[in-house]
PDB file of N, CA and C in Angstrom:
ATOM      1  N   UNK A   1     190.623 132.657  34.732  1.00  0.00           N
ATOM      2  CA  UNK A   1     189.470 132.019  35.348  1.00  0.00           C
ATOM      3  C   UNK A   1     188.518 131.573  34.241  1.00  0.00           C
ATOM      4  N   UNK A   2     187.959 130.465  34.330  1.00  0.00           N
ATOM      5  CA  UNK A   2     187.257 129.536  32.930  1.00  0.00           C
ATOM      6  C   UNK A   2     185.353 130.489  33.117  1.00  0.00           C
ATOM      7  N   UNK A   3     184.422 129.684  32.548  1.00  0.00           N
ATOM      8  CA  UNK A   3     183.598 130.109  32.184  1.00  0.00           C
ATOM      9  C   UNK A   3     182.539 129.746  33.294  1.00  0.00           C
ATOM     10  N   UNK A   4     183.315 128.704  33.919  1.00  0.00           N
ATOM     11  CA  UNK A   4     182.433 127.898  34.860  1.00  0.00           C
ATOM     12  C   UNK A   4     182.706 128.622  36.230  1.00  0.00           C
ATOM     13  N   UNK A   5     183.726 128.554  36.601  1.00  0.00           N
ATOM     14  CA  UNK A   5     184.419 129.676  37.836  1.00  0.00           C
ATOM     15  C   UNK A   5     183.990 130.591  37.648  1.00  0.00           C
ATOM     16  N   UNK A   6     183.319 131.741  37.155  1.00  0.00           N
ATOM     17  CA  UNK A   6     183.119 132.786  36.494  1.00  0.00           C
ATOM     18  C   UNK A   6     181.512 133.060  37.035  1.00  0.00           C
ATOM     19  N   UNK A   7     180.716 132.018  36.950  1.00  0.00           N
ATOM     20  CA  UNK A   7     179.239 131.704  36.682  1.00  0.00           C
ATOM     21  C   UNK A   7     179.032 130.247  38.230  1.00  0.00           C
ATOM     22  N   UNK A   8     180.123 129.735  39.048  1.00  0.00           N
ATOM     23  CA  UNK A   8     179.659 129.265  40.046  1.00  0.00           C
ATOM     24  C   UNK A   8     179.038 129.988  41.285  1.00  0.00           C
ATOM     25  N   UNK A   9     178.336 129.491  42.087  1.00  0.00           N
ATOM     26  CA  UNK A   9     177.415 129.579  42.748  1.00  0.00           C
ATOM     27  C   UNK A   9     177.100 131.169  42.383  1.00  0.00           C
ATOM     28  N   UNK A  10     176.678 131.421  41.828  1.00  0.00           N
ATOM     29  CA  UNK A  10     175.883 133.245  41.520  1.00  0.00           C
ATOM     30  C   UNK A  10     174.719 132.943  40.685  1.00  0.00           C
ATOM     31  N   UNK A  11     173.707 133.927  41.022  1.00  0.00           N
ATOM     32  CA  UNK A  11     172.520 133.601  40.438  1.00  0.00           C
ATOM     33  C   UNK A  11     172.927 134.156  38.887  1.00  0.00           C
ATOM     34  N   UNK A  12     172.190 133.332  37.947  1.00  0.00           N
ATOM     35  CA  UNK A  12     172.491 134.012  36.571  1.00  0.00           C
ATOM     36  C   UNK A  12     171.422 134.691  35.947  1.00  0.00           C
ATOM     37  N   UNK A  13     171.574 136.053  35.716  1.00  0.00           N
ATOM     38  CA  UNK A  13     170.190 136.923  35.080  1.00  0.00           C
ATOM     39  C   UNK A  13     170.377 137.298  33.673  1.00  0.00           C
ATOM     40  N   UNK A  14     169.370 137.304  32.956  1.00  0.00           N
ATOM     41  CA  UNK A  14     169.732 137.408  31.161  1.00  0.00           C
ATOM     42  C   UNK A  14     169.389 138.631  30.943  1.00  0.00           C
ATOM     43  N   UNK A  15     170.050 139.466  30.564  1.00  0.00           N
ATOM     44  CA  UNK A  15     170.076 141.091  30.643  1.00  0.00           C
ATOM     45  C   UNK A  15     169.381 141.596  29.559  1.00  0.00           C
ATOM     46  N   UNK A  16     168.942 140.655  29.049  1.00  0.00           N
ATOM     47  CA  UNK A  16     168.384 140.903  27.756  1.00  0.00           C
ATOM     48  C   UNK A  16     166.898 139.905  27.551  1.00  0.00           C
ATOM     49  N   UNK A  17     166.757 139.626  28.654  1.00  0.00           N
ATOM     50  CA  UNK A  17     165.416 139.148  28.727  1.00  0.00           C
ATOM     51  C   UNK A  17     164.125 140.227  29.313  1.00  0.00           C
ATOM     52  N   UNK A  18     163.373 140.352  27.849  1.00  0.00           N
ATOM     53  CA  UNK A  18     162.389 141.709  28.277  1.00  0.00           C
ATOM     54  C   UNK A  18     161.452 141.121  29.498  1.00  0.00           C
ATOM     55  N   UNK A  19     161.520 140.252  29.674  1.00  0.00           N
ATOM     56  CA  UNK A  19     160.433 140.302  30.928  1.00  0.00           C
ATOM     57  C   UNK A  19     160.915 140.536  32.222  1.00  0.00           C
ATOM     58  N   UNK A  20     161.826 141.135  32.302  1.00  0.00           N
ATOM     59  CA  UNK A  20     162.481 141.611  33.196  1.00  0.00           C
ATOM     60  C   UNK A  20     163.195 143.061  33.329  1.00  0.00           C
ATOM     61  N   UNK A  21     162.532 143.456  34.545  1.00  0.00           N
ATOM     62  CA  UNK A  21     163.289 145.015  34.421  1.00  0.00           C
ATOM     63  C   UNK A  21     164.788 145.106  35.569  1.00  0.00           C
ATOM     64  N   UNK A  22     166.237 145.037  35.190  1.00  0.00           N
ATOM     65  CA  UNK A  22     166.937 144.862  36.056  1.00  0.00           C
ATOM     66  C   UNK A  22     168.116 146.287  36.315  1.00  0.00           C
ATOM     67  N   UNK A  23     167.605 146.607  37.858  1.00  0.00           N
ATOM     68  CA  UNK A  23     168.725 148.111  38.217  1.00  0.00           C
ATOM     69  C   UNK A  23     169.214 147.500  39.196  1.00  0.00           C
ATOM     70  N   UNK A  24     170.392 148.844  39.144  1.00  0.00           N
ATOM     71  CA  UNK A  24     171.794 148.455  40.326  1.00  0.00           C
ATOM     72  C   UNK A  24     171.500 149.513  40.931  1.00  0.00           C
ATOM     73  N   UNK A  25     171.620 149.530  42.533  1.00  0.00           N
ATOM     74  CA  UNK A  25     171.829 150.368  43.155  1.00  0.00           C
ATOM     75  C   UNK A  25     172.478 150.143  44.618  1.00  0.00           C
ATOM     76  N   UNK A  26     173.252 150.562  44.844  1.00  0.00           N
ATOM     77  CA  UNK A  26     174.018 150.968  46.394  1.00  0.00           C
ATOM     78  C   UNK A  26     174.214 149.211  46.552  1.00  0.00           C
ATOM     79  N   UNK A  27     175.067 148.489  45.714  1.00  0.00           N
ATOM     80  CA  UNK A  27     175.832 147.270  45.819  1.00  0.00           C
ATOM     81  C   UNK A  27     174.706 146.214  45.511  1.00  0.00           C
ATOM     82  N   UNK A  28     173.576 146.625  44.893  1.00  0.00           N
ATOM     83  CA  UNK A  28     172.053 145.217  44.692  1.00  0.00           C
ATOM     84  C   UNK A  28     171.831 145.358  43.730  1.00  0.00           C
ATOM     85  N   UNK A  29     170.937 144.206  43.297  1.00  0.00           N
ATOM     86  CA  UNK A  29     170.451 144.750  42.142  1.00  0.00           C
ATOM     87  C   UNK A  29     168.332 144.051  42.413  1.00  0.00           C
ATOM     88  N   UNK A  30     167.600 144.904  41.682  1.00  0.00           N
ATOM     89  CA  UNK A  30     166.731 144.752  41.818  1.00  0.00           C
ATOM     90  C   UNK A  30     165.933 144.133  40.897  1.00  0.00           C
ATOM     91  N   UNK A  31     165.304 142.988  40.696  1.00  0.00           N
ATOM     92  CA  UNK A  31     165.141 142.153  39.492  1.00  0.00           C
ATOM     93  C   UNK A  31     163.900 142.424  39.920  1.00  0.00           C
ATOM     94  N   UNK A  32     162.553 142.933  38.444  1.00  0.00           N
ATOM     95  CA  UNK A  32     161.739 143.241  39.006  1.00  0.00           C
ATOM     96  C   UNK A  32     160.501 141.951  37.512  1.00  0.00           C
ATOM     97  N   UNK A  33     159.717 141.507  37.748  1.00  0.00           N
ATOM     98  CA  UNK A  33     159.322 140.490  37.031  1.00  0.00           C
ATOM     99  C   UNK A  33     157.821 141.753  35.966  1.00  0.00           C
ATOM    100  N   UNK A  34     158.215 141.876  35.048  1.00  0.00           N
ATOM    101  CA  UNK A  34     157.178 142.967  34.716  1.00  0.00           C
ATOM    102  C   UNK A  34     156.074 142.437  34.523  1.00  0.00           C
ATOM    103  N   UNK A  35     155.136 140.781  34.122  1.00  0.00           N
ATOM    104  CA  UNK A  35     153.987 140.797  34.035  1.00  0.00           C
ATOM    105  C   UNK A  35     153.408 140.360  35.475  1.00  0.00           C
ATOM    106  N   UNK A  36     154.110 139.796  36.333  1.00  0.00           N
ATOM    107  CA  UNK A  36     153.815 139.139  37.197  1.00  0.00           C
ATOM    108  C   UNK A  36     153.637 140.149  38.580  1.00  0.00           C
ATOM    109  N   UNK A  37     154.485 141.674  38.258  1.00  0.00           N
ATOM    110  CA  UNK A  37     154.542 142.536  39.601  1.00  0.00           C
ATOM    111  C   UNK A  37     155.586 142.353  40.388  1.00  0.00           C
ATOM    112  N   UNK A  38     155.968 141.133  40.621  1.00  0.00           N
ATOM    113  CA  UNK A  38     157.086 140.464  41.671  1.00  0.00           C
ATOM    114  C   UNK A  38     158.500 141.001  41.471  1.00  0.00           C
ATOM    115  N   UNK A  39     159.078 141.626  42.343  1.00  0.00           N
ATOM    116  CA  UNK A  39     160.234 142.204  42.860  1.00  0.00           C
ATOM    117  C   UNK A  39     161.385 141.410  43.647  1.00  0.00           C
ATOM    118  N   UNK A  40     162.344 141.415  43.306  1.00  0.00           N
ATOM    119  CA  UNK A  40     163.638 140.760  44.354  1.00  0.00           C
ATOM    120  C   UNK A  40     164.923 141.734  44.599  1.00  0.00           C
ATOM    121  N   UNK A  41     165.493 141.774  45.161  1.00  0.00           N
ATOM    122  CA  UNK A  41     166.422 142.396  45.595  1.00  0.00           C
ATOM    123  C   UNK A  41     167.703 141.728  46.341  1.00  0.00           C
ATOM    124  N   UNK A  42     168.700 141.407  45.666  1.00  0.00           N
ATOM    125  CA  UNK A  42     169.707 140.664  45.229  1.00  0.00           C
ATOM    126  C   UNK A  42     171.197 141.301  46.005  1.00  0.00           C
ATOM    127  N   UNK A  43     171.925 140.562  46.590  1.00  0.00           N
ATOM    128  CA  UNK A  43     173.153 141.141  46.502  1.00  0.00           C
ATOM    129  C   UNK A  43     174.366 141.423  45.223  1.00  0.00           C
ATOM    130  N   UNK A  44     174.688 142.492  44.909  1.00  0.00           N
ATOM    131  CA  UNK A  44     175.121 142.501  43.302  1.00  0.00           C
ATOM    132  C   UNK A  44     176.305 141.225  43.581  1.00  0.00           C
ATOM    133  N   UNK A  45     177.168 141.022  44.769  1.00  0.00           N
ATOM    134  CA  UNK A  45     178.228 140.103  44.395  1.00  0.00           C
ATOM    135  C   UNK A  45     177.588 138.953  43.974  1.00  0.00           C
ATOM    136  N   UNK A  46     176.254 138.436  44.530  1.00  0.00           N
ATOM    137  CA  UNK A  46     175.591 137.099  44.253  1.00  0.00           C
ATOM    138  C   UNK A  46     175.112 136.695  42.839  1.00  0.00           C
ATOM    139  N   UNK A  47     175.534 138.001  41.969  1.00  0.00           N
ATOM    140  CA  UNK A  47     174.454 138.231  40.786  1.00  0.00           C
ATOM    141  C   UNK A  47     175.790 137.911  39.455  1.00  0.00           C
ATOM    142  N   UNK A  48     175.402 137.068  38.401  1.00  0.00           N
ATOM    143  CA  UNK A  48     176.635 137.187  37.342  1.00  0.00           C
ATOM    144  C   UNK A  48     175.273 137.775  36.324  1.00  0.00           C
ATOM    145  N   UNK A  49     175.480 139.056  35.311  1.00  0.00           N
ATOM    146  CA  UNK A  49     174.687 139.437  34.522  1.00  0.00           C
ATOM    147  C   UNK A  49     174.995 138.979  33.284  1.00  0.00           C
ATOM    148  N   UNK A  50     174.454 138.132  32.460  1.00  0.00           N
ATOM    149  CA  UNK A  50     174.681 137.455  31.433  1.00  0.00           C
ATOM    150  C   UNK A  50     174.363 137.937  29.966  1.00  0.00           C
ATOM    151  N   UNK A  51     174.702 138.108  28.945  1.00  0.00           N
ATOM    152  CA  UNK A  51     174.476 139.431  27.647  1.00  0.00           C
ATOM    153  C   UNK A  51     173.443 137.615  26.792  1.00  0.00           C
ATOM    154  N   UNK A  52     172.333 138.032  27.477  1.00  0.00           N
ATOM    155  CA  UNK A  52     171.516 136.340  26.760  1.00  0.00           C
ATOM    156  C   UNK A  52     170.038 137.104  26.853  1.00  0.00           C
ATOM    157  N   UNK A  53     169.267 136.232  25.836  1.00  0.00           N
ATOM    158  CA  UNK A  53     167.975 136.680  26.293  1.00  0.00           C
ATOM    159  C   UNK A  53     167.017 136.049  27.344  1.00  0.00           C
ATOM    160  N   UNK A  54     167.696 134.653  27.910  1.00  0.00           N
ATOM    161  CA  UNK A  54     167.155 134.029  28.721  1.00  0.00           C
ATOM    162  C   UNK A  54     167.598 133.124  29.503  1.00  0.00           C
ATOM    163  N   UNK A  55     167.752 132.477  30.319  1.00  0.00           N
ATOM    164  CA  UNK A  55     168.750 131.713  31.361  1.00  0.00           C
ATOM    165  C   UNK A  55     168.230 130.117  31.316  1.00  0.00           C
ATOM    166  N   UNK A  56     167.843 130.044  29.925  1.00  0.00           N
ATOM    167  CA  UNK A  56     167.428 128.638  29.188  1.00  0.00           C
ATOM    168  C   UNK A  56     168.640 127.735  28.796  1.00  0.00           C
ATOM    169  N   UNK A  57     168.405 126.152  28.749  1.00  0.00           N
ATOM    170  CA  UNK A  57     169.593 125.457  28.810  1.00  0.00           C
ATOM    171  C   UNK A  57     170.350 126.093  27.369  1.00  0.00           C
ATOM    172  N   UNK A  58     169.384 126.456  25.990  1.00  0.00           N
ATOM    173  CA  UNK A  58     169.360 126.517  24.977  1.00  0.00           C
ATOM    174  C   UNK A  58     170.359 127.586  25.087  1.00  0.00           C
ATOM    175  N   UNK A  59     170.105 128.877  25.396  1.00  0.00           N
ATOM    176  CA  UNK A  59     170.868 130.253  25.550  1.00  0.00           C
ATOM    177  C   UNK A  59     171.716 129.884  26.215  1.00  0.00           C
ATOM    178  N   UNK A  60     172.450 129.109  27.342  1.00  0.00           N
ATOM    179  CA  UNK A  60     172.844 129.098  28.107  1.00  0.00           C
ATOM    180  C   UNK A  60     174.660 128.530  27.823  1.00  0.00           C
ATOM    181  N   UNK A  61     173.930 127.233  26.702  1.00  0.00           N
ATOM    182  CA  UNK A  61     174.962 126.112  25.966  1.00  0.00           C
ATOM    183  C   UNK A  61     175.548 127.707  25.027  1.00  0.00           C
ATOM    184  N   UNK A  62     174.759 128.391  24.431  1.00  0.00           N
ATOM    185  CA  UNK A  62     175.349 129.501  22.896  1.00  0.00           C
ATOM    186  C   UNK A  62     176.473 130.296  24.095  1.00  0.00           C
ATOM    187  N   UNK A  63     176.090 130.382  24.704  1.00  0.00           N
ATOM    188  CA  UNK A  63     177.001 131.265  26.119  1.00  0.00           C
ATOM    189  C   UNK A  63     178.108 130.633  26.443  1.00  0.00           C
ATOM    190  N   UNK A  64     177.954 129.334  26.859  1.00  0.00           N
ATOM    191  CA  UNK A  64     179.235 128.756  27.088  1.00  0.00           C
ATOM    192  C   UNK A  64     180.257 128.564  25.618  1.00  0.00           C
ATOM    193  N   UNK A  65     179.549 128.321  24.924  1.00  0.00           N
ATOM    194  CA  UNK A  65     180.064 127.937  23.638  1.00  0.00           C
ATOM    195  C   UNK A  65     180.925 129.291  23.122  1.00  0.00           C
ATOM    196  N   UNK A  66     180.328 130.093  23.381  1.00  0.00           N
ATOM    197  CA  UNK A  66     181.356 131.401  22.458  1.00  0.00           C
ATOM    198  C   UNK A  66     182.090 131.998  23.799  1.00  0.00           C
ATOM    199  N   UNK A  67     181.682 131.539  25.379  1.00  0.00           N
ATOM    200  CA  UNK A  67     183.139 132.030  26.256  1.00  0.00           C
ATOM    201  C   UNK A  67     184.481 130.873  25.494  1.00  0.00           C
ATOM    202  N   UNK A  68     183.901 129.553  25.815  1.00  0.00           N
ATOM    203  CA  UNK A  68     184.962 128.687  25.757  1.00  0.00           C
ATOM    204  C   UNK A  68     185.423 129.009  23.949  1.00  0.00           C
ATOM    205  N   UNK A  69     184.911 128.890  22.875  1.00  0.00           N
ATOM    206  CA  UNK A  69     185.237 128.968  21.831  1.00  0.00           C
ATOM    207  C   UNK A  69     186.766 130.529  21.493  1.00  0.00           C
ATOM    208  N   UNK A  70     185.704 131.518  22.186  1.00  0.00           N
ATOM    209  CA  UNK A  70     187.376 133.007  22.535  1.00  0.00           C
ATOM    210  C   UNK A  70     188.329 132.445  23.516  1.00  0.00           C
ATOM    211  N   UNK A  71     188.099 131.945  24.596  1.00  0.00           N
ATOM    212  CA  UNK A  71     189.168 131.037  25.033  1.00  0.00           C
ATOM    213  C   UNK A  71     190.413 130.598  24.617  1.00  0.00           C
ATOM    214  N   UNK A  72     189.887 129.521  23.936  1.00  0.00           N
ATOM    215  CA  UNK A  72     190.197 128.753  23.040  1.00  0.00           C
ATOM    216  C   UNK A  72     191.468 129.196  21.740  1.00  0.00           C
ATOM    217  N   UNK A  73     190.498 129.856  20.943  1.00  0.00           N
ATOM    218  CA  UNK A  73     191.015 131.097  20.280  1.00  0.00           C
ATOM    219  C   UNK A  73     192.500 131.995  20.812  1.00  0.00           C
ATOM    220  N   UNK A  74     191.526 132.725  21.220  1.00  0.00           N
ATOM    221  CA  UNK A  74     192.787 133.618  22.555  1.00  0.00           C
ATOM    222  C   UNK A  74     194.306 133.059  22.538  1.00  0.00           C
ATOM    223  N   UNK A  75     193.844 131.609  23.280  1.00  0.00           N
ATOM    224  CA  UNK A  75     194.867 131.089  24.040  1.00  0.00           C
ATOM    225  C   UNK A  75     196.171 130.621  22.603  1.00  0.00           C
ATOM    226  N   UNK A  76     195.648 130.678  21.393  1.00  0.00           N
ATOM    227  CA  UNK A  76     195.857 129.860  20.421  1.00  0.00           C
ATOM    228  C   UNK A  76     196.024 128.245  20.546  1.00  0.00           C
ATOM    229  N   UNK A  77     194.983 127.791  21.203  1.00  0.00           N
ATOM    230  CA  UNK A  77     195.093 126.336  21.466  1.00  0.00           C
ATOM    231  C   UNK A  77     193.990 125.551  20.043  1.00  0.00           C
ATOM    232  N   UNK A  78     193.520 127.053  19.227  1.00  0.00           N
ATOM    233  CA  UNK A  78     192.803 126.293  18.652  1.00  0.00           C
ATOM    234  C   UNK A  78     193.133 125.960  16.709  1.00  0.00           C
ATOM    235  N   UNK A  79     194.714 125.584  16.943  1.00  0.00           N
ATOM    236  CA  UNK A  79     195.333 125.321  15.847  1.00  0.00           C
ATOM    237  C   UNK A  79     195.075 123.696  15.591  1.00  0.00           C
ATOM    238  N   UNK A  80     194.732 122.863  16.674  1.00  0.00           N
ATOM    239  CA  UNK A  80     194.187 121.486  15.706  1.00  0.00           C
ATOM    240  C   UNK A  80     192.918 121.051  16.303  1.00  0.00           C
ATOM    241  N   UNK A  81     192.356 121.989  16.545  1.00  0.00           N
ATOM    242  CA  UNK A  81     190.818 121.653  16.864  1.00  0.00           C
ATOM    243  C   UNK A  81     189.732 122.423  15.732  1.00  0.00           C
ATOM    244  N   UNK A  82     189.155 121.641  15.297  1.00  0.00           N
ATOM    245  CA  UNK A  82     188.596 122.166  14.096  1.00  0.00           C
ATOM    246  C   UNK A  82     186.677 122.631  14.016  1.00  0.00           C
ATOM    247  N   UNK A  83     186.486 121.384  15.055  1.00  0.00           N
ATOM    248  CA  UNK A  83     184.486 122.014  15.543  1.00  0.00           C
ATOM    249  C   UNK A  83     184.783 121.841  17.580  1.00  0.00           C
ATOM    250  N   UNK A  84     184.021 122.778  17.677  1.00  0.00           N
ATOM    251  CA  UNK A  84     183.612 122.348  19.206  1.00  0.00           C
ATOM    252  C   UNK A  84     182.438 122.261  19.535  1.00  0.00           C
ATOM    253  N   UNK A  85     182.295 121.457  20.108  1.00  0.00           N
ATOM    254  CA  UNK A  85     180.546 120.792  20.450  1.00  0.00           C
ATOM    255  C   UNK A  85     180.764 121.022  22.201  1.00  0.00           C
ATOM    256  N   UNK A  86     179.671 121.479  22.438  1.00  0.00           N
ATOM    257  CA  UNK A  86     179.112 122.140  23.920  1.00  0.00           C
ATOM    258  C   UNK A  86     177.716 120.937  24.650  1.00  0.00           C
ATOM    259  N   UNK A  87     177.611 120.600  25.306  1.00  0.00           N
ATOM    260  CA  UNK A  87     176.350 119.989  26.176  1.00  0.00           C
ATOM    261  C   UNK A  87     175.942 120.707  26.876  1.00  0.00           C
ATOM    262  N   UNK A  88     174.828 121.278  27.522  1.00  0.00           N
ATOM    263  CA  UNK A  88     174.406 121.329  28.930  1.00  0.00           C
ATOM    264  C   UNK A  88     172.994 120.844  29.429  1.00  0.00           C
ATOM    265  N   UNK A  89     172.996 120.360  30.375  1.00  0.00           N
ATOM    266  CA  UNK A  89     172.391 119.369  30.616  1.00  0.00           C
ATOM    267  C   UNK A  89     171.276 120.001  31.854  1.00  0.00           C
ATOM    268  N   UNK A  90     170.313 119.747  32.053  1.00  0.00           N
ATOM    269  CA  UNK A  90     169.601 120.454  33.329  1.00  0.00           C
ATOM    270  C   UNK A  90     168.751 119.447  33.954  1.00  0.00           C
ATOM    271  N   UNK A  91     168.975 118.209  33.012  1.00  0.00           N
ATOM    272  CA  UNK A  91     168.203 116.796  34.116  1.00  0.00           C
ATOM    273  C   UNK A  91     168.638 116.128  33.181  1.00  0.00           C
ATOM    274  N   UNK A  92     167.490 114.982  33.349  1.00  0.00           N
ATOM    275  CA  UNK A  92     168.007 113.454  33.313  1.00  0.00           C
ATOM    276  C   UNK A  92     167.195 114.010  31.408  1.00  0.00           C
ATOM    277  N   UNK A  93     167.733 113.833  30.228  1.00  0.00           N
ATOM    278  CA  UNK A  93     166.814 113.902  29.648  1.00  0.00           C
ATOM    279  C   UNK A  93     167.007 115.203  28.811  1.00  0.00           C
ATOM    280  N   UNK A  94     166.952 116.530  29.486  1.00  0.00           N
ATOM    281  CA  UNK A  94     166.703 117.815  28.750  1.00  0.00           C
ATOM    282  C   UNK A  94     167.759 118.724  29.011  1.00  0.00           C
ATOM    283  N   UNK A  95     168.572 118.830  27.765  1.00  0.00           N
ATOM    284  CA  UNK A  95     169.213 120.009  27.807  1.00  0.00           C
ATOM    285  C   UNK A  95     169.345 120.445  26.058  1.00  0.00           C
ATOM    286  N   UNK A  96     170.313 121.163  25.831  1.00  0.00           N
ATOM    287  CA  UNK A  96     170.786 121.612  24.463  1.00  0.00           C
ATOM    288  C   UNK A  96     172.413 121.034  24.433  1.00  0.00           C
ATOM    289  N   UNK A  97     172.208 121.253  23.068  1.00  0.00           N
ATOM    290  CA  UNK A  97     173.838 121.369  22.606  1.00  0.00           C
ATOM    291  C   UNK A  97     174.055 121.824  21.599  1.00  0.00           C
ATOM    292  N   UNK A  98     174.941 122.591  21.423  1.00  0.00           N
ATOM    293  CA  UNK A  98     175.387 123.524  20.103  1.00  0.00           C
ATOM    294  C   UNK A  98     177.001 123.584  19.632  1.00  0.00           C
ATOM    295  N   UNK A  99     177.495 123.810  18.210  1.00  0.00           N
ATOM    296  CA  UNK A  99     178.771 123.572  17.911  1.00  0.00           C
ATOM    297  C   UNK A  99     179.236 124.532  17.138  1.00  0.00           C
ATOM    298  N   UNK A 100     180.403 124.975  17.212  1.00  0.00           N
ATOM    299  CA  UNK A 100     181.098 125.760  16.078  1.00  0.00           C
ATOM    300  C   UNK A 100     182.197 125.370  15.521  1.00  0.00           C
ATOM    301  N   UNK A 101     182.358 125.949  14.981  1.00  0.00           N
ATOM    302  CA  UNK A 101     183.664 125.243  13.691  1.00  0.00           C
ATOM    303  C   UNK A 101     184.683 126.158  14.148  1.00  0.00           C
ATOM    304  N   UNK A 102     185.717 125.793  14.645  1.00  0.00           N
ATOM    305  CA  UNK A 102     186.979 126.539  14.896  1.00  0.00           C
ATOM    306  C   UNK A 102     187.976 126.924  13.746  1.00  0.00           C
ATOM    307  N   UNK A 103     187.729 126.240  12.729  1.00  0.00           N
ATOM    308  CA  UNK A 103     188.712 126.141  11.175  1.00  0.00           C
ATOM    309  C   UNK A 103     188.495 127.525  10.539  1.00  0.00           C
TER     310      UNK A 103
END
């Protein structure tokens, strides 16, 4: 299953974003916003927990980039591919893109 199947329709939370305090309990998870007070309570299947510090296009592209890049790798498909360049896009205008060298 790819990176995208993996991360469709589920909310994505950055587990490593301090402004957020996030527990599991009895199949949920509870995303709690620490300056703001604000609380949610989530179904855990709805939830993909992401090892990022933030669910920014910026963090988001470095994420895709090193699933697809081990992929890649893994699969050994990456004997004549030498950089991979990533887009992601979040409008007309603003996103990131980031690349690694497969060589």
């Amino acid at each position: 299953m790819g990176v995208c199947d993996r991360l469709d329709h589920r909310i994505l939370l950055a587990m490593d974003d301090p402004r957020l305090k996030i527990t599991k309990d009895d199949g949920y998870y509870t995303v709690e916003l620490i300056k703001s007070c604000k609380h949610y309570v989530l179904p855990a299947d709805d939830v993909k927990l992401l090892p990022i510090p933030s669910v920014s296009a910026e963090d988001l592209c470095k994420y895709f980039l090193y699933e697809i890049s081990t992929a890649i790798r893994n699969n050994g498909f990456a004997d004549n591919i030498t950089i991979l360049h990533v887009r992601l896009d979040e409008g007309i205008g603003q996103g990131a893109g980031c690349n690694i060298s497969l060589a």
